[in-house]
PDB file of N, CA and C in Angstrom:
ATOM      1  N   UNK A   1      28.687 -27.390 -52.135  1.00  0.00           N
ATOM      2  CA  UNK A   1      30.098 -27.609 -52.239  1.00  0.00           C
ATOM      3  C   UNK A   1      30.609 -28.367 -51.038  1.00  0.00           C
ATOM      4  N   UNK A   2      32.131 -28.947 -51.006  1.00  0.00           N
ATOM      5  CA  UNK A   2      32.203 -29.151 -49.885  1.00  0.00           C
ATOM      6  C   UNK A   2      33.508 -28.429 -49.086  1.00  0.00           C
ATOM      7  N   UNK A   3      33.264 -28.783 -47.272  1.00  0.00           N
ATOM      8  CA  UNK A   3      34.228 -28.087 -46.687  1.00  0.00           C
ATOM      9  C   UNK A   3      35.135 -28.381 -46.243  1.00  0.00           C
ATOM     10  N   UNK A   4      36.390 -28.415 -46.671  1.00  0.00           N
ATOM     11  CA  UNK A   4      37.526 -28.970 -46.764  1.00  0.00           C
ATOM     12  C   UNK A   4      38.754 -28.655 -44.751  1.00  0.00           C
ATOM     13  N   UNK A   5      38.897 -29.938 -44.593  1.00  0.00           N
ATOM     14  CA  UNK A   5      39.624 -29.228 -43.428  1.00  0.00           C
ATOM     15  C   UNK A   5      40.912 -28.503 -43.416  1.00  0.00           C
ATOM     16  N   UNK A   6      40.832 -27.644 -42.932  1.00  0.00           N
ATOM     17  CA  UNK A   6      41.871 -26.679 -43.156  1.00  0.00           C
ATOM     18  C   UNK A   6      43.569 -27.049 -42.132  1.00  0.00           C
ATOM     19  N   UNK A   7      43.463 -28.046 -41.541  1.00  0.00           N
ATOM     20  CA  UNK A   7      44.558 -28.443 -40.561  1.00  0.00           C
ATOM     21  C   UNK A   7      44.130 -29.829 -40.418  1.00  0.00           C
ATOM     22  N   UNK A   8      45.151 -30.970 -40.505  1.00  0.00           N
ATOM     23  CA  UNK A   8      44.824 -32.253 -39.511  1.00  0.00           C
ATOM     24  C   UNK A   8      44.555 -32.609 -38.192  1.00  0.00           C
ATOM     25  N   UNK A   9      43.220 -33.120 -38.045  1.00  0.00           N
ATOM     26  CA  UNK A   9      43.064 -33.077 -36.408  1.00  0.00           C
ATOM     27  C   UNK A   9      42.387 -34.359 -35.956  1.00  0.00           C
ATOM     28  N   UNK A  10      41.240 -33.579 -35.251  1.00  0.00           N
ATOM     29  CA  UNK A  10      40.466 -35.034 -34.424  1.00  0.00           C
ATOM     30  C   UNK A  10      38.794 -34.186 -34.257  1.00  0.00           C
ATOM     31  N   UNK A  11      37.905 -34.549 -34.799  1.00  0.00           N
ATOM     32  CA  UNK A  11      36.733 -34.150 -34.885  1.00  0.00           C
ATOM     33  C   UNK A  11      35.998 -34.276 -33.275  1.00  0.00           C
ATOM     34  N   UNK A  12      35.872 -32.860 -32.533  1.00  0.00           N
ATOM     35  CA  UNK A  12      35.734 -32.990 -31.151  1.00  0.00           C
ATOM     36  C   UNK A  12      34.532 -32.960 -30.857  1.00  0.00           C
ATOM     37  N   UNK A  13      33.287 -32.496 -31.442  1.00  0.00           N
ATOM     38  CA  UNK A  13      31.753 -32.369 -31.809  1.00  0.00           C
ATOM     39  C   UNK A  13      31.360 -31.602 -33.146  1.00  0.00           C
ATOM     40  N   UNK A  14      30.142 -32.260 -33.663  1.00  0.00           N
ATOM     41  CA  UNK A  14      29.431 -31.887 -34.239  1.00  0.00           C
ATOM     42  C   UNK A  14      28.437 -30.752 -33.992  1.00  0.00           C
ATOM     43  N   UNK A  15      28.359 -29.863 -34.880  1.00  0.00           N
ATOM     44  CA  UNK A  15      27.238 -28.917 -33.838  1.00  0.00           C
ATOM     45  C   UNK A  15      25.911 -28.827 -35.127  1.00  0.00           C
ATOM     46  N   UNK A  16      26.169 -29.413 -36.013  1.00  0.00           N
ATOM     47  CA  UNK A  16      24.878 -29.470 -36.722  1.00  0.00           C
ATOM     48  C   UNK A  16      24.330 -30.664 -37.464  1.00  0.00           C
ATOM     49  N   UNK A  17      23.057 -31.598 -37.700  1.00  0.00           N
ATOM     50  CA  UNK A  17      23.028 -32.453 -38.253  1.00  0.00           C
ATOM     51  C   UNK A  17      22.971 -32.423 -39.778  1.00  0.00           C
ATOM     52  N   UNK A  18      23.028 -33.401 -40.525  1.00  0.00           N
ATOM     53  CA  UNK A  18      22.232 -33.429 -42.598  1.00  0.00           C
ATOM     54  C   UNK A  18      20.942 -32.845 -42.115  1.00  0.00           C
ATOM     55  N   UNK A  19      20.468 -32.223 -43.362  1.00  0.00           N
ATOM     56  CA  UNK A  19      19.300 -31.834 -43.591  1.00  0.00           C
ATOM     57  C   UNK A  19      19.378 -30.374 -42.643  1.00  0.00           C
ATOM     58  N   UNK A  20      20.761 -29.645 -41.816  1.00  0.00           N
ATOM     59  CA  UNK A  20      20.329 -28.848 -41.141  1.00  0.00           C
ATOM     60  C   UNK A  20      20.019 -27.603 -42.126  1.00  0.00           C
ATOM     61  N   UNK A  21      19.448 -26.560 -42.607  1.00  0.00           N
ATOM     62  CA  UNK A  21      19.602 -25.412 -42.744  1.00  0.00           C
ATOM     63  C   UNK A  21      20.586 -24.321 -42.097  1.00  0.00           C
ATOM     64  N   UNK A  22      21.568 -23.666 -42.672  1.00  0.00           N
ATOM     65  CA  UNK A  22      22.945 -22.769 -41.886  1.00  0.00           C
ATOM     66  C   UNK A  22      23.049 -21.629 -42.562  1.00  0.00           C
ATOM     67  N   UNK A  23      23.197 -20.362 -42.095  1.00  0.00           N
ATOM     68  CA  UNK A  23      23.464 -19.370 -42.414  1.00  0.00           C
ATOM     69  C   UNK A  23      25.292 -18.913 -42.703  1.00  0.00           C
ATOM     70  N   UNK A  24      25.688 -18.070 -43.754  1.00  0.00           N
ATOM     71  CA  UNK A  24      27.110 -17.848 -43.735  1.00  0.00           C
ATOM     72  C   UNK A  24      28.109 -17.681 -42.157  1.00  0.00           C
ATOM     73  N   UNK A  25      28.303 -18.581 -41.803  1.00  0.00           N
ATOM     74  CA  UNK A  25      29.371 -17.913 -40.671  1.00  0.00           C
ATOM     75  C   UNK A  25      28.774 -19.068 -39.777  1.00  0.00           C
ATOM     76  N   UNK A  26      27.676 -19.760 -39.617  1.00  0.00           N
ATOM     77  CA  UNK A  26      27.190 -20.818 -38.135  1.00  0.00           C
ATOM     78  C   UNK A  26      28.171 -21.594 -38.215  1.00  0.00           C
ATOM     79  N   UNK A  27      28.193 -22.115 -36.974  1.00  0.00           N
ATOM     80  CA  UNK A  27      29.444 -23.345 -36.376  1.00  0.00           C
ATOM     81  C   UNK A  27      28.877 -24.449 -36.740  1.00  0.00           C
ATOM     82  N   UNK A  28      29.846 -25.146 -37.110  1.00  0.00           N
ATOM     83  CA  UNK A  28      29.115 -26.278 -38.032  1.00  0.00           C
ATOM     84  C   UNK A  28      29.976 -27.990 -37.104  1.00  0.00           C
ATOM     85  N   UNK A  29      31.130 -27.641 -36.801  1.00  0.00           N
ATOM     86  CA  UNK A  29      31.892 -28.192 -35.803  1.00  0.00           C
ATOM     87  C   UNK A  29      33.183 -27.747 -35.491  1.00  0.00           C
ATOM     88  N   UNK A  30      33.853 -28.842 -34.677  1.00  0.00           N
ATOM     89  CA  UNK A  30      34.602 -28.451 -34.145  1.00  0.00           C
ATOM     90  C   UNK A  30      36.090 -29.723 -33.851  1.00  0.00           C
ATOM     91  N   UNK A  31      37.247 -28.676 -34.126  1.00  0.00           N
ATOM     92  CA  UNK A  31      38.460 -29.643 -34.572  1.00  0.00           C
ATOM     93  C   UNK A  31      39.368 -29.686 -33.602  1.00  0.00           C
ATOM     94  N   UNK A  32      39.697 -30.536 -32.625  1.00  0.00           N
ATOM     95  CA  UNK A  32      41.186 -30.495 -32.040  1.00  0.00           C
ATOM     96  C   UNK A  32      42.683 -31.019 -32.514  1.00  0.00           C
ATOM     97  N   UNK A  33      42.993 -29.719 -32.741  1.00  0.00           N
ATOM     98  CA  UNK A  33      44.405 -29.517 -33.699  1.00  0.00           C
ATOM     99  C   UNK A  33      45.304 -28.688 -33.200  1.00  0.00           C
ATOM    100  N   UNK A  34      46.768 -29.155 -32.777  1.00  0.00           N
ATOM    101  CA  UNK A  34      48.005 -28.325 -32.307  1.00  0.00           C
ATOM    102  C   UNK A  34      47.677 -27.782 -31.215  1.00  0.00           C
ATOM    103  N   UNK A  35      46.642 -28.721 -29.631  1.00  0.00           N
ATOM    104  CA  UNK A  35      46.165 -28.203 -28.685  1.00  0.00           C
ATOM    105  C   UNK A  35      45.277 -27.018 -29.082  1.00  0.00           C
ATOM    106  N   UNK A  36      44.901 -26.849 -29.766  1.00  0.00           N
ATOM    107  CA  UNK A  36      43.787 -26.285 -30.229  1.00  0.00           C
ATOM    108  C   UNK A  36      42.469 -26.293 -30.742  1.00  0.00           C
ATOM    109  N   UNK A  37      41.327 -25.802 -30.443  1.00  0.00           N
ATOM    110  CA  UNK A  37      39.978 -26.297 -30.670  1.00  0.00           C
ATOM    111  C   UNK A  37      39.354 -25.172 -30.992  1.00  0.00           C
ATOM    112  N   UNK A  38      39.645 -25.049 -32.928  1.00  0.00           N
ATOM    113  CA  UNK A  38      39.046 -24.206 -33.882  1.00  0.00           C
ATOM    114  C   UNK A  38      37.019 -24.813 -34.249  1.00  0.00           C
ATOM    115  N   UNK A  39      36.503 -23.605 -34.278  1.00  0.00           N
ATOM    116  CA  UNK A  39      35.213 -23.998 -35.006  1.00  0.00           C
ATOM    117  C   UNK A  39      35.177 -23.827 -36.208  1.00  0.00           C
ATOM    118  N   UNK A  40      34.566 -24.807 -36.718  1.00  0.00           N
ATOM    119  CA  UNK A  40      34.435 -24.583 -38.479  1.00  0.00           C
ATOM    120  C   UNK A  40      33.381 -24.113 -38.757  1.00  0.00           C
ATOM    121  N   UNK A  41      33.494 -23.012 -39.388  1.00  0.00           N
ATOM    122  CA  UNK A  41      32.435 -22.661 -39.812  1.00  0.00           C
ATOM    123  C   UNK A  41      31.361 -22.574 -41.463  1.00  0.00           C
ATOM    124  N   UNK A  42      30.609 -22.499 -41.675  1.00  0.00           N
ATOM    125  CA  UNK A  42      29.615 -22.249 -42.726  1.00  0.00           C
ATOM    126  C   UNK A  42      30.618 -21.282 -43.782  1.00  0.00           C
ATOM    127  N   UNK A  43      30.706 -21.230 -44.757  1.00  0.00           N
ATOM    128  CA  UNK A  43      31.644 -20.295 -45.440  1.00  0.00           C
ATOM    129  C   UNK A  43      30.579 -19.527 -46.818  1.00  0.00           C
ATOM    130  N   UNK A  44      29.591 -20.271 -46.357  1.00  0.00           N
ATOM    131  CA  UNK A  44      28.005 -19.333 -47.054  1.00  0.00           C
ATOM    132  C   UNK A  44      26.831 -20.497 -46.527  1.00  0.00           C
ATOM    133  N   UNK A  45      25.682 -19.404 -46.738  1.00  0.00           N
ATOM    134  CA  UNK A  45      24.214 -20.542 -46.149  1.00  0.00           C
ATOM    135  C   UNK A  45      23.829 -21.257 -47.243  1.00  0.00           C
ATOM    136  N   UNK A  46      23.442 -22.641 -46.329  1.00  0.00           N
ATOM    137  CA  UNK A  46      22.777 -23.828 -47.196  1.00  0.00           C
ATOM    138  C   UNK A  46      22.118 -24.747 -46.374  1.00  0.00           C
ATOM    139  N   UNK A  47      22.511 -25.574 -46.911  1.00  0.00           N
ATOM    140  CA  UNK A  47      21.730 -26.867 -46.438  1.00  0.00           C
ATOM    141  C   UNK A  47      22.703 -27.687 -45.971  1.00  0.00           C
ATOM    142  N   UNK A  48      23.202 -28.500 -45.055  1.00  0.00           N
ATOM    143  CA  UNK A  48      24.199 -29.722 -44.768  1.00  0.00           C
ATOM    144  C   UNK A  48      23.864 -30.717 -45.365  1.00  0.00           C
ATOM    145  N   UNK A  49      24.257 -31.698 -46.488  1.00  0.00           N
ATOM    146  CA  UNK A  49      23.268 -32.521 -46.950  1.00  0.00           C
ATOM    147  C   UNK A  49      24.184 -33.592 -46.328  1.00  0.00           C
ATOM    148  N   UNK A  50      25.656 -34.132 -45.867  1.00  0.00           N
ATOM    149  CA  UNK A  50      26.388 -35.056 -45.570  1.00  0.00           C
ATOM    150  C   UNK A  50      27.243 -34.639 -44.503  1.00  0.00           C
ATOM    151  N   UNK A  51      27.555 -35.486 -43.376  1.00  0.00           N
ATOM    152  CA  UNK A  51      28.426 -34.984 -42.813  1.00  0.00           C
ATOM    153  C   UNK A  51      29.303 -35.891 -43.006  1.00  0.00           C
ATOM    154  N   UNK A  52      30.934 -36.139 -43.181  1.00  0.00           N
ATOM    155  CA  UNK A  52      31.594 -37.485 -43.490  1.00  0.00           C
ATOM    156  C   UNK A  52      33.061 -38.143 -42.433  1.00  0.00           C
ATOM    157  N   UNK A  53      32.276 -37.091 -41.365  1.00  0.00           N
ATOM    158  CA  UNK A  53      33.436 -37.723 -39.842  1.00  0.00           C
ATOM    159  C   UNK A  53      32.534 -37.825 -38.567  1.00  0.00           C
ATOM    160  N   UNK A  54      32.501 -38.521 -38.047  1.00  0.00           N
ATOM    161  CA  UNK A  54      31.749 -38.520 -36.488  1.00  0.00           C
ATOM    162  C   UNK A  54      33.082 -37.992 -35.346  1.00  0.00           C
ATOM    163  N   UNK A  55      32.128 -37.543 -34.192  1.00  0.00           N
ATOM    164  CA  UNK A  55      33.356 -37.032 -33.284  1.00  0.00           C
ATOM    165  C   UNK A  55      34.393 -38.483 -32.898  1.00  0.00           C
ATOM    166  N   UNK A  56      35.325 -38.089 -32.384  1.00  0.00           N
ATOM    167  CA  UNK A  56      35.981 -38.993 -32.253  1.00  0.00           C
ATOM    168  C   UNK A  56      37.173 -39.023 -33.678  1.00  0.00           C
ATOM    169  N   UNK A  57      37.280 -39.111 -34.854  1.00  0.00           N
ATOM    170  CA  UNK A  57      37.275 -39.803 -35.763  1.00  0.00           C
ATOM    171  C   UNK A  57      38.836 -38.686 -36.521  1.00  0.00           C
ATOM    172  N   UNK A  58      39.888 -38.894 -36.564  1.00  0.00           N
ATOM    173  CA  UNK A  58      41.146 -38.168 -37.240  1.00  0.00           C
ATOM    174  C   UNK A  58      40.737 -37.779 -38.877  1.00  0.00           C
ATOM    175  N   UNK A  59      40.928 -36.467 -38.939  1.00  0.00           N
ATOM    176  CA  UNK A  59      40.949 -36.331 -40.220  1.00  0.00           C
ATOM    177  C   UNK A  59      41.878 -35.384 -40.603  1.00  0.00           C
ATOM    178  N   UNK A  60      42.624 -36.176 -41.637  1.00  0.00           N
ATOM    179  CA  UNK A  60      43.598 -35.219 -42.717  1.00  0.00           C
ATOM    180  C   UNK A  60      43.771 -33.933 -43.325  1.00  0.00           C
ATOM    181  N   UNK A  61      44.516 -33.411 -43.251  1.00  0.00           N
ATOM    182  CA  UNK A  61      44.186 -32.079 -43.634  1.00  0.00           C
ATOM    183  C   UNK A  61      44.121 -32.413 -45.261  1.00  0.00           C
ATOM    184  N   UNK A  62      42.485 -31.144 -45.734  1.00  0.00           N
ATOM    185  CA  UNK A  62      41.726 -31.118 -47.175  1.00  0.00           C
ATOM    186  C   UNK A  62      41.199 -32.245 -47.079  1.00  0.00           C
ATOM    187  N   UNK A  63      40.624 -33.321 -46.408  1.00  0.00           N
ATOM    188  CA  UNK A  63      39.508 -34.014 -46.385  1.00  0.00           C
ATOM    189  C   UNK A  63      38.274 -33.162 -45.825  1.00  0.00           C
ATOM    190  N   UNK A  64      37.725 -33.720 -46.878  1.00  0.00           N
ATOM    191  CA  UNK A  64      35.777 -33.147 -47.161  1.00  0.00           C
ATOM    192  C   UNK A  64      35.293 -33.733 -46.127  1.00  0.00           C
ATOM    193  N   UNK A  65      35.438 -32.188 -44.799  1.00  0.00           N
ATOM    194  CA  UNK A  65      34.359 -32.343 -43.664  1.00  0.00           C
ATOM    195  C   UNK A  65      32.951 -32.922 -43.576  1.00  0.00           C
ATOM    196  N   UNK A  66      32.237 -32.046 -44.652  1.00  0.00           N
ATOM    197  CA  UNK A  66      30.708 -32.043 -44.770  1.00  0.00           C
ATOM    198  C   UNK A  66      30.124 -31.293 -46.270  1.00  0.00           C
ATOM    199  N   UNK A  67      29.091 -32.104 -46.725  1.00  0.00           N
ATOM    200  CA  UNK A  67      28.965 -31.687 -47.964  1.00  0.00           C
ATOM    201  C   UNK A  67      27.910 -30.137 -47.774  1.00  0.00           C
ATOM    202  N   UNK A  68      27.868 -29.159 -48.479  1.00  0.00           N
ATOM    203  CA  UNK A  68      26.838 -28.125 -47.972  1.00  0.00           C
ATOM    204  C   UNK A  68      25.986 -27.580 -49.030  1.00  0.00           C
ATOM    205  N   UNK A  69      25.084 -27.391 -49.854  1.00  0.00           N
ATOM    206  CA  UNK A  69      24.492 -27.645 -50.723  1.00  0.00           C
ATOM    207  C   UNK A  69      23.978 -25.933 -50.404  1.00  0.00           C
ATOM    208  N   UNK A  70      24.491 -24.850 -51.598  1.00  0.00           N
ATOM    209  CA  UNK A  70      24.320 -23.764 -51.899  1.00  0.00           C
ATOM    210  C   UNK A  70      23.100 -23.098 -51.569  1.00  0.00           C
ATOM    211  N   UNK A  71      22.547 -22.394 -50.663  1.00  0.00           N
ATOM    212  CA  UNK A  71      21.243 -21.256 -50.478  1.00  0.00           C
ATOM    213  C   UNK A  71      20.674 -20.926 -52.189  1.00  0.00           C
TER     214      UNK A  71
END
């Protein structure tokens, strides 16, 4: 499925690559939004098969972070 951002921000690092394997709950990255720097996390384990922002890069809130392909 994919993981939708939950606030508009600015993608501050990545903490996992495609192809990673993730368990429910791992940090997957990380958003600076409203002086704030939330981690996103895994919302069940899979696979990362896409990621579709590099750090640096503004994204909209409900744009598809990263695609994650079901355990």
């Amino acid at each position: 499925g994919s993981l939708p951002a939950p606030m508009p921000g600015k993608v501050i690092a990545l903490l996992v690559k495609a192809g990673a394997k993730v368990e429910k709950g791992a940090p997957l990255l990380i958003l600076e939004a409203m002086k704030m720097e939330p981690t996103i996390s895994a919302p069940a384990g899979g696979v990362v098969k896409a990621i579709h922002f590099a750090p640096g890069e503004q994204v909209p809130e409900g744009a598809e972070l990263l695609t994650l392909e079901p355990a």
